[in-house]
Structures are given as structure tokens and as C-alpha cells.
N, C-alpha and C. Protein backbone atom coordinates (compact mmCIF):
# COMPACT_ATOMS: atom_id res chain seq x y z
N UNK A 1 0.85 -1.18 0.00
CA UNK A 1 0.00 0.00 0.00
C UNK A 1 0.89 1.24 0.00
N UNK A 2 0.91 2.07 -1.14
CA UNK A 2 1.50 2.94 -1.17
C UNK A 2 1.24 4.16 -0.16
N UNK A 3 0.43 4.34 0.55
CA UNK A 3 0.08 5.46 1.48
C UNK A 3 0.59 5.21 2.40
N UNK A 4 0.62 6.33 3.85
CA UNK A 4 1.65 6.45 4.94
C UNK A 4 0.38 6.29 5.72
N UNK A 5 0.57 4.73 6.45
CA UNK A 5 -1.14 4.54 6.72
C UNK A 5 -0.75 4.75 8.29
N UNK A 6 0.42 5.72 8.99
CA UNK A 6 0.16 6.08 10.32
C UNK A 6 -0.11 7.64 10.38
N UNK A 7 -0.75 7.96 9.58
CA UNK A 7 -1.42 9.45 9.47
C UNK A 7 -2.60 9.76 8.43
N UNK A 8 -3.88 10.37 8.78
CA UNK A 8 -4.44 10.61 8.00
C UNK A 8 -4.20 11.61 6.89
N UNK A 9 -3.25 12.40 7.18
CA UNK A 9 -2.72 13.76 6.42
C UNK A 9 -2.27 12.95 4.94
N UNK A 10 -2.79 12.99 3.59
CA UNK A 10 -2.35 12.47 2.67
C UNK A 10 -1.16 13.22 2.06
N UNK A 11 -0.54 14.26 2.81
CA UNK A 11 0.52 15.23 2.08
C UNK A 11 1.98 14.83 3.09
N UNK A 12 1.83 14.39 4.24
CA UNK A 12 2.76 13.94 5.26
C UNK A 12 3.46 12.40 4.56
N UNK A 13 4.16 13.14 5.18
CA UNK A 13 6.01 12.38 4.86
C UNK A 13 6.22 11.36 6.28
N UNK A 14 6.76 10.18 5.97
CA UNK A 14 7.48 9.72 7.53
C UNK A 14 8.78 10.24 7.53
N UNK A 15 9.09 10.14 8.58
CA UNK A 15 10.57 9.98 9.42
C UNK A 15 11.29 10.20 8.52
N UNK A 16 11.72 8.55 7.84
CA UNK A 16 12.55 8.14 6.98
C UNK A 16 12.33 8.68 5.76
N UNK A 17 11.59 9.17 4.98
CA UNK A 17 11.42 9.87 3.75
C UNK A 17 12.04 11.18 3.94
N UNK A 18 11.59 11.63 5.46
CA UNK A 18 12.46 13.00 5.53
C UNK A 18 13.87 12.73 5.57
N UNK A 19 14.17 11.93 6.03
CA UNK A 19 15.57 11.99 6.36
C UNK A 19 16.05 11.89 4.79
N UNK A 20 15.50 10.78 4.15
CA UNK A 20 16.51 10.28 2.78
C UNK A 20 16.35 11.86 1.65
N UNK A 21 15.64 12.25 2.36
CA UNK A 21 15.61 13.63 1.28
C UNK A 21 16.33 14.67 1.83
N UNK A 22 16.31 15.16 3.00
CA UNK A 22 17.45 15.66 3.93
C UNK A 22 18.62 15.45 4.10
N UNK A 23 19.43 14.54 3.92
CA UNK A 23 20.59 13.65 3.87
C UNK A 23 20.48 12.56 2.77
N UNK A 24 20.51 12.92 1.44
CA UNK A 24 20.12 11.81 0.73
C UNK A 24 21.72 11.24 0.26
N UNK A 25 21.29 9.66 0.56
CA UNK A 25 22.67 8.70 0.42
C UNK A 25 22.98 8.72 -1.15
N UNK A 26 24.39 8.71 -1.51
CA UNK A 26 24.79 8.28 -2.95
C UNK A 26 24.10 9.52 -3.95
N UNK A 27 24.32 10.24 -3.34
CA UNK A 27 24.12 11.68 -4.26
C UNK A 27 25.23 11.86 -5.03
N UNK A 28 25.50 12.67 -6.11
CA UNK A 28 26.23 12.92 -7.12
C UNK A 28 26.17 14.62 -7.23
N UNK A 29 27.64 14.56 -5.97
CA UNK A 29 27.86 16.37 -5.94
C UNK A 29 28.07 17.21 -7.02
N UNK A 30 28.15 18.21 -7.57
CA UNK A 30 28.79 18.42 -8.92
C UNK A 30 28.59 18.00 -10.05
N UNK A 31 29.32 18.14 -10.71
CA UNK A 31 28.98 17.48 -12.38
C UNK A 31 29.12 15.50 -12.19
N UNK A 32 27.55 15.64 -12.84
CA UNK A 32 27.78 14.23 -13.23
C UNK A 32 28.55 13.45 -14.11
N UNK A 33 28.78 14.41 -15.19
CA UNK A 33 29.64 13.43 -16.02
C UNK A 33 31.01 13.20 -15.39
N UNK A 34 31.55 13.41 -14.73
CA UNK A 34 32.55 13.34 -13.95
C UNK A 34 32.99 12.44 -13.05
N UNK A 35 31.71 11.72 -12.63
CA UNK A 35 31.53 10.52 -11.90
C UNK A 35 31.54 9.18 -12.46
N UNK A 36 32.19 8.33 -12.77
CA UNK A 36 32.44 7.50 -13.72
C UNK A 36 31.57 6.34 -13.59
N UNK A 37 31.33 5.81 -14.54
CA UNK A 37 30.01 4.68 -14.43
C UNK A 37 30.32 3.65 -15.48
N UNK A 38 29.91 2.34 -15.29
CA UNK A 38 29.71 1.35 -16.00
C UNK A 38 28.53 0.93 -16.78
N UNK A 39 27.55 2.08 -16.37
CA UNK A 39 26.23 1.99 -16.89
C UNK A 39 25.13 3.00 -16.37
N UNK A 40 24.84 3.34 -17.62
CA UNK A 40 23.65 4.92 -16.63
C UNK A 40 22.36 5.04 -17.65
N UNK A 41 21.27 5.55 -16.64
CA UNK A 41 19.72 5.57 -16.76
C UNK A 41 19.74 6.54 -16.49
N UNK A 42 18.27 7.08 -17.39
CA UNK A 42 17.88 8.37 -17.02
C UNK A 42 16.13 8.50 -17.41
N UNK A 43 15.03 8.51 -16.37
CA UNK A 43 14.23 9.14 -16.95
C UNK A 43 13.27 10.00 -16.17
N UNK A 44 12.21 10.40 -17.39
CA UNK A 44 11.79 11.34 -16.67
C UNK A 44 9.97 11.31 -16.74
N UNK A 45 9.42 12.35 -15.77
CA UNK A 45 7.38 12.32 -16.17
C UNK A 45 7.53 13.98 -16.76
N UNK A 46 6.96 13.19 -18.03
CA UNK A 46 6.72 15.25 -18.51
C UNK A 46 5.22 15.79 -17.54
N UNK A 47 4.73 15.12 -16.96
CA UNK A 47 3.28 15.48 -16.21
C UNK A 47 4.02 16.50 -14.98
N UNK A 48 4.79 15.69 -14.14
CA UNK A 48 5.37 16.05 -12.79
C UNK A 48 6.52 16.85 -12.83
N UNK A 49 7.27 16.52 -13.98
CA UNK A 49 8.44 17.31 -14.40
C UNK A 49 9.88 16.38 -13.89
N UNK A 50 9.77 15.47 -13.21
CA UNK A 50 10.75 14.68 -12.00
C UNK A 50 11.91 14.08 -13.44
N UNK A 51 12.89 14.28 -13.01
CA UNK A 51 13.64 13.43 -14.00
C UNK A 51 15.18 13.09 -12.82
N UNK A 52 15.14 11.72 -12.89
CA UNK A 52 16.47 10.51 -12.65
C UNK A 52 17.69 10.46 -13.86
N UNK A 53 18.70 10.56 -13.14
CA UNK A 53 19.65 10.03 -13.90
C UNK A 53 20.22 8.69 -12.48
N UNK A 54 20.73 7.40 -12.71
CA UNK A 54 21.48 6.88 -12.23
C UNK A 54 22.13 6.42 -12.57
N UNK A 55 23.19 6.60 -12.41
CA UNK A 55 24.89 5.88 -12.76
C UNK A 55 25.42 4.49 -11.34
N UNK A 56 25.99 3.60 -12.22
CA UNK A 56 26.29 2.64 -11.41
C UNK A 56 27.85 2.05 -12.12
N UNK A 57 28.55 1.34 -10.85
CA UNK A 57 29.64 0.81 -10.98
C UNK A 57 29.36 -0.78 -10.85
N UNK A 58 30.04 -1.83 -11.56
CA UNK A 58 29.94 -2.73 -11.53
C UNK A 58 31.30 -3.91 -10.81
N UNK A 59 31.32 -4.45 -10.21
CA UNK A 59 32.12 -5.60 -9.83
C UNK A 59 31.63 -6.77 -9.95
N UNK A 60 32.26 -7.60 -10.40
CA UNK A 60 31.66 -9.11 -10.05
C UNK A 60 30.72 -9.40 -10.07
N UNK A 61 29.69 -8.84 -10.87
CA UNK A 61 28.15 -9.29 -11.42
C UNK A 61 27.43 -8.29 -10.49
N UNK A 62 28.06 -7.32 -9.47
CA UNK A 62 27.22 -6.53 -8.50
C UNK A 62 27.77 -5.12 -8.13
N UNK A 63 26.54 -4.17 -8.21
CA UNK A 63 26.89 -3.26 -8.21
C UNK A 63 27.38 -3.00 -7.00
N UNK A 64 28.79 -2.04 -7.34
CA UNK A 64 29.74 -1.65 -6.32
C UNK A 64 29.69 -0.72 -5.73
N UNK A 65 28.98 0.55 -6.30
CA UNK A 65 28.24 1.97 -6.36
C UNK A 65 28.01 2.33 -7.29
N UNK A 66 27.01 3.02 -6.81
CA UNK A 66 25.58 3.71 -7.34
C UNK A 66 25.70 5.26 -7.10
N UNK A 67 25.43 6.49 -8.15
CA UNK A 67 25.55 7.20 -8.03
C UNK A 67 23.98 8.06 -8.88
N UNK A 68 23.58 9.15 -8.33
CA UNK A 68 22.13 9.54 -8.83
C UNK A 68 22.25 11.26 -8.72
N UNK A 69 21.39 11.83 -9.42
CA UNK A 69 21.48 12.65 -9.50
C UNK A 69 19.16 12.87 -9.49
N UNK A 70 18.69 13.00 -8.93
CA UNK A 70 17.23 13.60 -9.10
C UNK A 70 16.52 15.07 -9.12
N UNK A 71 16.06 15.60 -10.54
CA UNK A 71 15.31 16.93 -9.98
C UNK A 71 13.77 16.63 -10.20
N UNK A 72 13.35 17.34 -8.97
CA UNK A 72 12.17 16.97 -8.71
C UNK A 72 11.76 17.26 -7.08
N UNK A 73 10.60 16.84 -6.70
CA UNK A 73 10.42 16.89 -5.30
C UNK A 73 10.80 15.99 -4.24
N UNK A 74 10.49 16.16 -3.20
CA UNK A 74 10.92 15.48 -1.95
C UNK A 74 10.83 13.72 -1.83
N UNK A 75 9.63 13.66 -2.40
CA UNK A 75 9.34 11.84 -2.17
C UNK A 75 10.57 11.49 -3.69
N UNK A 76 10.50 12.04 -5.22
CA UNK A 76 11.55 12.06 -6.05
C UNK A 76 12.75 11.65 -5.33
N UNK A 77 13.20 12.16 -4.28
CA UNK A 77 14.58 12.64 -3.95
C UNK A 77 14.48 11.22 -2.90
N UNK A 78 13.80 11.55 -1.83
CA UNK A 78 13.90 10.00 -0.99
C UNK A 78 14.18 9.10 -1.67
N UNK A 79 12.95 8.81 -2.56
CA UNK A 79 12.51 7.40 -3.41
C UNK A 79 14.05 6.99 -4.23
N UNK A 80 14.95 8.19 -4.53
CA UNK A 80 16.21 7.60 -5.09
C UNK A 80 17.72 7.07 -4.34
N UNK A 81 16.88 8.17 -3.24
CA UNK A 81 18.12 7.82 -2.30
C UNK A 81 17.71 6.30 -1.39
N UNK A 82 17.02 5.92 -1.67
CA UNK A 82 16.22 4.62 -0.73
C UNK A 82 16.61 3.64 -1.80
N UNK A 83 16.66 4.31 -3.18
CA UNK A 83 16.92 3.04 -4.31
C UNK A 83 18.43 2.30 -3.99
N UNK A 84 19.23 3.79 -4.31
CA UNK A 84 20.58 3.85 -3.85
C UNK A 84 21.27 2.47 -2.68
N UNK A 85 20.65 2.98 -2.07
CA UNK A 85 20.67 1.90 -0.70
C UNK A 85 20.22 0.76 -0.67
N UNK A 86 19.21 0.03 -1.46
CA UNK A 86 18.75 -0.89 -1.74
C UNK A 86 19.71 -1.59 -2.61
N UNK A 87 19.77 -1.04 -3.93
CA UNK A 87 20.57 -1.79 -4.82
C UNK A 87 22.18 -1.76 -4.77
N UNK A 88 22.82 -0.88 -3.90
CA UNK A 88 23.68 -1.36 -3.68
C UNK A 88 24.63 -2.62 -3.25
N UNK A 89 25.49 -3.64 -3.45
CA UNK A 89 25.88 -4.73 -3.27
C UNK A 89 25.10 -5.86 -3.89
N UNK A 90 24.28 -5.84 -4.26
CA UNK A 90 23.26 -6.88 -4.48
C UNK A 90 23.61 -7.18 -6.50
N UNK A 91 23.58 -7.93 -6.54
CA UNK A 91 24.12 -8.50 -8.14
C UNK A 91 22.97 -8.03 -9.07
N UNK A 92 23.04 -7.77 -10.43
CA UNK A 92 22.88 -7.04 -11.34
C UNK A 92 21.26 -7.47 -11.61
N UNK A 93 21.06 -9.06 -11.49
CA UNK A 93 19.59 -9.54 -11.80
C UNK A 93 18.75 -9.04 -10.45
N UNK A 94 19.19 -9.60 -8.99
CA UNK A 94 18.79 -9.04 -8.25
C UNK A 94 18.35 -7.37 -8.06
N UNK A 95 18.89 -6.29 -8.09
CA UNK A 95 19.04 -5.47 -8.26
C UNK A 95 18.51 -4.91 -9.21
N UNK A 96 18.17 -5.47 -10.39
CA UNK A 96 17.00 -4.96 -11.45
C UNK A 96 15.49 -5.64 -11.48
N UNK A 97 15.19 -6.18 -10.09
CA UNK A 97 14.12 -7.05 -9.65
C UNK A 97 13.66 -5.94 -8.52
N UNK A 98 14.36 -4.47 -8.03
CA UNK A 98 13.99 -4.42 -6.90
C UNK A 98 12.26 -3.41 -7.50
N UNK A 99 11.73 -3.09 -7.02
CA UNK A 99 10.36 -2.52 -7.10
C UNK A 99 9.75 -1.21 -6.38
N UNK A 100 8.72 -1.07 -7.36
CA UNK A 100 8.33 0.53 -6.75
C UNK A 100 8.25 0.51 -5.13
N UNK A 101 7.21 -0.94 -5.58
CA UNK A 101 6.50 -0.91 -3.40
C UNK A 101 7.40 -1.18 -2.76
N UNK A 102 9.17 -1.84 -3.44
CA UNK A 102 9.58 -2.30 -1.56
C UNK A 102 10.65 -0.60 -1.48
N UNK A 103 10.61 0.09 -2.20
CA UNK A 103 11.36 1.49 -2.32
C UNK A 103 10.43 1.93 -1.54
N UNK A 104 9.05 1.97 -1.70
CA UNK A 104 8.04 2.96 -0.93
C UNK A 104 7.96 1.93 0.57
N UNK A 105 7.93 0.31 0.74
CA UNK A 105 7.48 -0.03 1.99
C UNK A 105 9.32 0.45 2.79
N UNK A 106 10.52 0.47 2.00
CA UNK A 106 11.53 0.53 2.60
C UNK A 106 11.30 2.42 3.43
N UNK A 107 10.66 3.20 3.20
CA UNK A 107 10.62 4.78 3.22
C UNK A 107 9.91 4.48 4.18
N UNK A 108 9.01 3.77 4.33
CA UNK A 108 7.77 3.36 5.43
C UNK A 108 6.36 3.87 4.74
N UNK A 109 6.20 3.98 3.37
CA UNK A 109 5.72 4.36 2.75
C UNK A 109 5.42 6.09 2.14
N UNK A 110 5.12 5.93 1.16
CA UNK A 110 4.38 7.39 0.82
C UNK A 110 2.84 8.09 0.40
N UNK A 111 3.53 9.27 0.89
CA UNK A 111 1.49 9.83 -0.16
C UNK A 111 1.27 9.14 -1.08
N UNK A 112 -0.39 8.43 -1.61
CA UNK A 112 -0.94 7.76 -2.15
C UNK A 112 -0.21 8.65 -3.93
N UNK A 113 -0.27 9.98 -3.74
CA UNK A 113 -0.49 10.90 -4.77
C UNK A 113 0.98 11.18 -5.42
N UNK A 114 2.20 10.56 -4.52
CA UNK A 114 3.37 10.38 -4.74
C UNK A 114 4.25 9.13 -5.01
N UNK A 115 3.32 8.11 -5.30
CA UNK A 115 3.40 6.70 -5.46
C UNK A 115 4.82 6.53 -6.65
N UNK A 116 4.42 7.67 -7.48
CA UNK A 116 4.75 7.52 -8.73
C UNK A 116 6.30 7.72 -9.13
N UNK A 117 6.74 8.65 -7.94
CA UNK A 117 7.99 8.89 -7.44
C UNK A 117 8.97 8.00 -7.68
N UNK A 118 8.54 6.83 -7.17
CA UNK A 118 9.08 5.51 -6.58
C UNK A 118 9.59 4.51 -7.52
N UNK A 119 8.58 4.66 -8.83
CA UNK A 119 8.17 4.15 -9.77
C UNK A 119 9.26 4.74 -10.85
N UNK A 120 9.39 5.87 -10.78
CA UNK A 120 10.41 6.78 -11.94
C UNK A 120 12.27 6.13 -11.28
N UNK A 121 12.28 5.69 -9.98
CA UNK A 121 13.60 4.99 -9.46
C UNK A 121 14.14 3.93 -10.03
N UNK A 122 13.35 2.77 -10.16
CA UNK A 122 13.50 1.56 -9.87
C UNK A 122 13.51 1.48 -11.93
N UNK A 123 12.93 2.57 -12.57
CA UNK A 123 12.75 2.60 -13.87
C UNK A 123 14.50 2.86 -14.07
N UNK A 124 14.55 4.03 -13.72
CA UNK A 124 16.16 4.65 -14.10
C UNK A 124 17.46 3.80 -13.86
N UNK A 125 16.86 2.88 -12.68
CA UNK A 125 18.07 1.72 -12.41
C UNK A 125 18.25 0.59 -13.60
N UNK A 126 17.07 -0.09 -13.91
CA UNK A 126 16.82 -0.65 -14.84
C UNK A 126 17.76 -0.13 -16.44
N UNK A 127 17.29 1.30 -16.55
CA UNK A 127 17.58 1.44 -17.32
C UNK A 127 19.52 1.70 -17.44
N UNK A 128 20.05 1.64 -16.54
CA UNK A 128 21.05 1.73 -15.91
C UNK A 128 21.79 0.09 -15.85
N UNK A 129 21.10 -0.74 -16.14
CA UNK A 129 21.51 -1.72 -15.73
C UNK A 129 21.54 -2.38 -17.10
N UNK A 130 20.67 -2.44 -18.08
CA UNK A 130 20.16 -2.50 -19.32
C UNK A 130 21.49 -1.65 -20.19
N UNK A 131 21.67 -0.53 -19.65
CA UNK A 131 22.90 0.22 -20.58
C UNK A 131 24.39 -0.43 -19.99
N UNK A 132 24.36 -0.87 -18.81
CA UNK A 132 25.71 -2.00 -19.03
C UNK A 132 25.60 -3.00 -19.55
N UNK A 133 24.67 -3.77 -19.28
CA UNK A 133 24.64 -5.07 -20.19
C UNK A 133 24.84 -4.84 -21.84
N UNK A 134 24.46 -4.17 -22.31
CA UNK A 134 24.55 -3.21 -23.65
C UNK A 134 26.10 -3.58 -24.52
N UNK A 135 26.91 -3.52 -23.40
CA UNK A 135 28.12 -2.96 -23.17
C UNK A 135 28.86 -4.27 -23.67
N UNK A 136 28.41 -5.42 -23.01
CA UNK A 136 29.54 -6.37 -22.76
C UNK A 136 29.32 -7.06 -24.12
């Protein structure tokens, strides 16, 4: 269930959504092209305006780091930095298996109306993962 079902407020954030947007992990300071990658995604909602780029490093069938760059709003910004953290270490099939809902149940969920956030992450990794395989 994509909603934050310990508040009726449908615009409220938990805890952890604030934080990953406040301190968001595996951010990409500065210029991205600069950050070197084995494979990078990028997309975007022309509705919402939100657009992902993620860059990833590869070792041994698993990503080694993950690097992202998101403009957009707050659940945008969590939802990538929660990806970040998820798919890190975890091998390339794994890791392109992970999903909108366990990004949103990992946040502790989100606004029903921000679902979609979550959804634009787990896309950009993919596509990130899809452009290394490309490669070999």
C-alpha cells in the first residue's frame, strides 16, 4: 500500500522519507559526467516534471556503487536515495528485480499521490543496468 497509513494527512512524509531527502545517500555532488560509471539511466514524467539520472559501478556481477542525480520533489529525492541503498551490493539480476512498493514499503511508505515517485527509481536503475549489459 503505497500510502503512509500512520497518518491521515495524505501530504505527510514519515521519518525516513524526511531523512533520505534531507541527507540523501549516494548523491552525485557536482557534475555528473565526472563521476564515472559502467552503466547509466535516465528518466523522466513530462506530467510532474521529476527526471532521474542513475549511474552505477559494476564488480563481479554486483553493483559496487551507485551514483544519482534527481530533480524533482521530496518523495523524487527520498525514493532515489532509498533506491541507492537498496541496490547497492546486491548482483545485477537481483538489483533490477527491486520494485516501486519495496522502495516505498523501505521509506515506510508514501502519499498515495506520490506513489509515482518511486516508480520513476527503480525505472532509471533498470535502465542503468540495461545500458551496461549493452556494453559487454
Amino acid at each position: 500500500m503505497p500510502t503512509n497509513s500512520k497518518t491521515a494527512d495524505p501530504w505527510a512524509y514519515t521519518d525516513i522519507v524526511k531523512d533520505h531527502f534531507l541527507n540523501p545517500r549516494n548523491f552525485i555532488m557536482g557534475d555528473e559526467t565526472k563521476w564515472q560509471a559502467d552503466g547509466e539511466g535516465i528518466v523522466g514524467n513530462p506530467v510532474c516534471g521529476d527526471q532521474m539520472l542513475v549511474k552505477i559501478r559494476v564488480k563481479d556481477n554486483k553493483i559496487d556503487d551507485i551514483g544519482w542525480k534527481t530533480y524533482g520533489c521530496a518523495s523524487a529525492i527520498a525514493s532515489t536515495s532509498a533506491l541507492s541503498e537498496l541496490a547497492k551490493g546486491r548482483t545485477l539480476d537481483d538489483a533490477d528485480h527491486i520494485t516501486a512498493k519495496e522502495i516505498c514499503d523501505f521509506l515506510g511508505g508514501l502519499p498515495e499521490h506520490k506513489f509515482h515517485c518511486s516508480v520513476l527509481g527503480h525505472q532509471a536503475l533498470h535502465k542503468a543496468i540495461q545500458n551496461y549489459k549493452s556494453k559487454l
